[in-house]
Protein backbone atom coordinates (compact mmCIF):
# COMPACT_ATOMS: atom_id res chain seq x y z
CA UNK A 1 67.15 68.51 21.86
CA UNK A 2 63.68 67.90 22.26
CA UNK A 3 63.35 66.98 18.46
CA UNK A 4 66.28 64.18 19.45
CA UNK A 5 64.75 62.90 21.78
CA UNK A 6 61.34 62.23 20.16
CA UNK A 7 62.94 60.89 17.09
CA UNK A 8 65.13 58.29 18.92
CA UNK A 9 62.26 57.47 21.60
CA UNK A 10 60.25 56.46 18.31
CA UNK A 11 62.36 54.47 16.32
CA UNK A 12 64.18 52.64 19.45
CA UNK A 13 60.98 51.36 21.01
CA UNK A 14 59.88 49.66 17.54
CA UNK A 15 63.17 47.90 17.03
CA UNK A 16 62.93 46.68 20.87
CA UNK A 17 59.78 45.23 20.37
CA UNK A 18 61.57 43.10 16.98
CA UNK A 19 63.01 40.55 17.85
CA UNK A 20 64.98 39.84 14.51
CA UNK A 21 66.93 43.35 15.35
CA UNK A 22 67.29 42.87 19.08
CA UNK A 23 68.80 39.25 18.78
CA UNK A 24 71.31 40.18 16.55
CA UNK A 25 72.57 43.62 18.71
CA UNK A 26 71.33 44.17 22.31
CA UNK A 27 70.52 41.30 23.36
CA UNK A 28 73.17 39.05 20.92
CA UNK A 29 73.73 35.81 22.57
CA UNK A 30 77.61 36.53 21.34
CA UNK A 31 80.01 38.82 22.25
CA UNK A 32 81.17 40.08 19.30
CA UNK A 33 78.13 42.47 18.88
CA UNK A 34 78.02 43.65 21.67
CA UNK A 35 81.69 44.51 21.49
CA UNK A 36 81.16 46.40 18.01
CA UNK A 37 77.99 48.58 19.69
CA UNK A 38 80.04 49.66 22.75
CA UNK A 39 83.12 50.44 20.44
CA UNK A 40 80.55 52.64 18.32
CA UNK A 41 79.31 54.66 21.40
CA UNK A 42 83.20 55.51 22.31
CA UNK A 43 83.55 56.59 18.90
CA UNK A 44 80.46 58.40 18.55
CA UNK A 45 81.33 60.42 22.24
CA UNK A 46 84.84 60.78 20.84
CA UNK A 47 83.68 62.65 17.74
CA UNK A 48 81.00 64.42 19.56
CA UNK A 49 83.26 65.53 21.48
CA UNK A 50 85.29 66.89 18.86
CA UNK A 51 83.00 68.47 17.06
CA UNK A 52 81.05 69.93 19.99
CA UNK A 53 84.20 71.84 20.63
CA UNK A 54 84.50 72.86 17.37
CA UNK A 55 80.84 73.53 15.78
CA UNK A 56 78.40 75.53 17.22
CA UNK A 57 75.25 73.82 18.33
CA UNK A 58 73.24 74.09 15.10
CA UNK A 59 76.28 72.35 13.29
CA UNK A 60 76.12 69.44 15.56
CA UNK A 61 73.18 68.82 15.67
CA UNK A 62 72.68 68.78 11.36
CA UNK A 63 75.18 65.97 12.36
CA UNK A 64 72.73 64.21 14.85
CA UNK A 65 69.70 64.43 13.04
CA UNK A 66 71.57 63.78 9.51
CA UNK A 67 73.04 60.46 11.35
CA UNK A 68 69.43 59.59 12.74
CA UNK A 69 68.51 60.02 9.22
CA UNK A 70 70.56 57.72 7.93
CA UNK A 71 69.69 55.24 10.50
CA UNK A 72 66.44 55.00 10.37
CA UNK A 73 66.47 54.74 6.20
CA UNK A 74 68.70 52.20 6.48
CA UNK A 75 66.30 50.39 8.81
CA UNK A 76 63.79 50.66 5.50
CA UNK A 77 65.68 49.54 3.10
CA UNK A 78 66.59 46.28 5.34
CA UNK A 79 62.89 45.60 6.01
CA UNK A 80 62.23 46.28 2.64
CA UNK A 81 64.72 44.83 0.87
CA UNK A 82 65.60 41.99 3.45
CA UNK A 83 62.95 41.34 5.51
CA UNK A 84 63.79 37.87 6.48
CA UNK A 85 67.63 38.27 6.91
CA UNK A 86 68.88 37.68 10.39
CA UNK A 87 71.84 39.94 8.97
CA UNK A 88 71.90 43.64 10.21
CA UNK A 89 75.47 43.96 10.27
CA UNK A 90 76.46 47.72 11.06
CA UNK A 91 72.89 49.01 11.38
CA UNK A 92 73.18 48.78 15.81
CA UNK A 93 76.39 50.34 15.18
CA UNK A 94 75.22 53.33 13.73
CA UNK A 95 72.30 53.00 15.68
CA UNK A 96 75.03 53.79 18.95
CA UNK A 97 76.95 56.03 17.03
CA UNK A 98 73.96 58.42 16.75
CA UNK A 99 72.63 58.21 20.67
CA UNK A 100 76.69 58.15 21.36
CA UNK A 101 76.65 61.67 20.23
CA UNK A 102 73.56 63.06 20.89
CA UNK A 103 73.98 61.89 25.15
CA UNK A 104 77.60 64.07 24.59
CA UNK A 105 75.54 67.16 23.40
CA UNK A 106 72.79 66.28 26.02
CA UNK A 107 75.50 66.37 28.63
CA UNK A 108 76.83 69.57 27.69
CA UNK A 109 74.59 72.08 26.08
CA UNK A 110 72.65 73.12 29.29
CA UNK A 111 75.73 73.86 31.20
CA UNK A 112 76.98 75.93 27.69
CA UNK A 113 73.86 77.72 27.98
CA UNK A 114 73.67 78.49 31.62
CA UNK A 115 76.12 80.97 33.73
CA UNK A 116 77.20 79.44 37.40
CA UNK A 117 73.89 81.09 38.65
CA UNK A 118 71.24 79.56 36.61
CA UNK A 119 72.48 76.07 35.45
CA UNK A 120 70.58 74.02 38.24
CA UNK A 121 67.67 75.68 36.19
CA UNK A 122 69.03 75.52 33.01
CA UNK A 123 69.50 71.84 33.37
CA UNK A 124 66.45 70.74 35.09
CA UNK A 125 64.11 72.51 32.41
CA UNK A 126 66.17 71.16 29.44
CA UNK A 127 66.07 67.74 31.14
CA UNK A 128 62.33 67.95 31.96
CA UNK A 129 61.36 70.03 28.21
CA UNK A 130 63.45 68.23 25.91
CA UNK A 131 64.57 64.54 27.61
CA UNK A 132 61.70 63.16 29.25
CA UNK A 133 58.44 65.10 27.41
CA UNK A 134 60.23 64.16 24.58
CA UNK A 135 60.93 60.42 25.27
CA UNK A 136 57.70 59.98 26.66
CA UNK A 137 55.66 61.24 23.92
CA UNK A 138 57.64 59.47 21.32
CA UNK A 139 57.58 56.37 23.28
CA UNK A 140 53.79 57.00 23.41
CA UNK A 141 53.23 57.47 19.55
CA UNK A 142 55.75 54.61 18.60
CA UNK A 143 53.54 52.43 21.19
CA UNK A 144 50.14 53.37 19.49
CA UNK A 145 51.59 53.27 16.07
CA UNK A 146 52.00 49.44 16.77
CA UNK A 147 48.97 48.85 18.35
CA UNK A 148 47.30 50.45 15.21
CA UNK A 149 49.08 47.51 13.25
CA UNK A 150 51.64 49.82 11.51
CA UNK A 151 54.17 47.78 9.14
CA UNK A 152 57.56 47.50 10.96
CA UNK A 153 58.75 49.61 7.19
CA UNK A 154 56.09 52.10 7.24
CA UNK A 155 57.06 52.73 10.94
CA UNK A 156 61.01 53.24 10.23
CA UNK A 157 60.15 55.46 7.00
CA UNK A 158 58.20 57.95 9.16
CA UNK A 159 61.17 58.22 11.71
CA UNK A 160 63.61 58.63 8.77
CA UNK A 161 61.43 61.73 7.39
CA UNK A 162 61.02 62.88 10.48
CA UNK A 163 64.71 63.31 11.21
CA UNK A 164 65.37 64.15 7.98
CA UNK A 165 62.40 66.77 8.07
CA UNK A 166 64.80 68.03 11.34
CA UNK A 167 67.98 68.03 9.66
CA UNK A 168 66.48 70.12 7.06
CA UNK A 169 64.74 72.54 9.05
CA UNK A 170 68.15 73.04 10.91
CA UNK A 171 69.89 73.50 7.87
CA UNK A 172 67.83 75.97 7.11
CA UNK A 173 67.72 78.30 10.04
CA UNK A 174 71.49 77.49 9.78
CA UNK A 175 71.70 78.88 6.33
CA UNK A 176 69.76 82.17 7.31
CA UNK A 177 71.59 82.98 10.27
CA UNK A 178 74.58 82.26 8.60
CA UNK A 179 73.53 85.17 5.34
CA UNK A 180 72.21 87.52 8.43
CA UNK A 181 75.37 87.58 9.89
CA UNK A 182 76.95 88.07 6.61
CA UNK A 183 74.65 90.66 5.51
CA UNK A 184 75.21 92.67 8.84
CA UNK A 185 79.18 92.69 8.35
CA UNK A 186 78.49 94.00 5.12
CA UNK A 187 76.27 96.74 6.92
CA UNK A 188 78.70 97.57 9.51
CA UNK A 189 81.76 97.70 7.05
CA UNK A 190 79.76 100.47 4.84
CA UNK A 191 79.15 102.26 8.15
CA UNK A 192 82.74 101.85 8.68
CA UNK A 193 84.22 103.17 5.18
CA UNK A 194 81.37 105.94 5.89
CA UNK A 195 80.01 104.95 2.42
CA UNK A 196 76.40 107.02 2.23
């Protein structure tokens, strides 16, 4: 959580402070975006929602990080590609579709991880360790990356490898838990068959 956090704190506060991405989402002087971002964060709790019943946390959040990903390297190849366009049709949207689903996982995963006993504490340190350190110190890096004069591009690449960089390392410890659990079946089924 604290790795989604950091990554959204960093990109979000650069594409507040643009004015050419703002206009035409959050702060759209028509309706019609504004309609299309709200209709992406039902979506994006719906499908949360689904998979958070059905995926275990590491599953999910290959999803979240793989869908921050996406967002922010699609934020590079607009500046890059079309830097002057006033047209970022469907880039807010995934934009809410990501935070959508990772505020249903945020909601969830401390009470999943708590018994009756221990979830005040649960939730307050997850809260405190993973949402606010986290949004502050990636608010605080994405504030002195633009005060060092960072290219807008530059800035969106680093946020894309760095969720990407997540995705991957989740994958991975994903993929070995997955062959240590199979390798341990194996282990117990030769104990079984009493197999020297």
């Amino acid at each position: 959580m604290f790795g989604v956090f950091f990554v959204d704190s960093l990109g979000f506060l650069r594409l507040t402070a643009t004015p050419l991405y703002v206009k035409t989402s959050w702060h759209a002087p028509e309706l019609a975006p504004l309609l299309q971002i709200a209709g992406a964060y039902v979506l994006g709790a719906f499908i949360a929602g689904v998979l958070y019943a059905a995926l275990d946390e590491r599953r999910l959040f290959l999803w979240i990080f793989g869908t921050f990903g996406l967002v922010h390297l699609t934020y590079t190849f607009h500046t890059w590609l079309l830097p002057c366009t006033a047209t970022s049709v469907g880039l807010p949207q995934l934009y809410a579709l990501a935070v959508s689903m990772y505020r249903v996982v945020s909601f969830a995963i401390w009470a999943d991880l708590s018994t009756p006993r221990t979830i005040s504490v649960v939730s307050a340190l997850g809260v405190a360790l993973s949402g606010w350190t986290a949004t502050f110190l990636g608010t605080a890096h994405a504030m002195q990356w633009r005060a060092a004069a960072l290219p807008l591009e530059a800035h969106f690449r680093l946020v894309a490898a760095l969720a990407i960089l997540l995705f991957l390392a989740t994958l991975l410890v994903t993929l070995i838990q997955a062959w240590r659990a199979k390798a341990h079946g194996r282990m117990e089924l030769h104990d079984y068959r009493g197999v020297p």
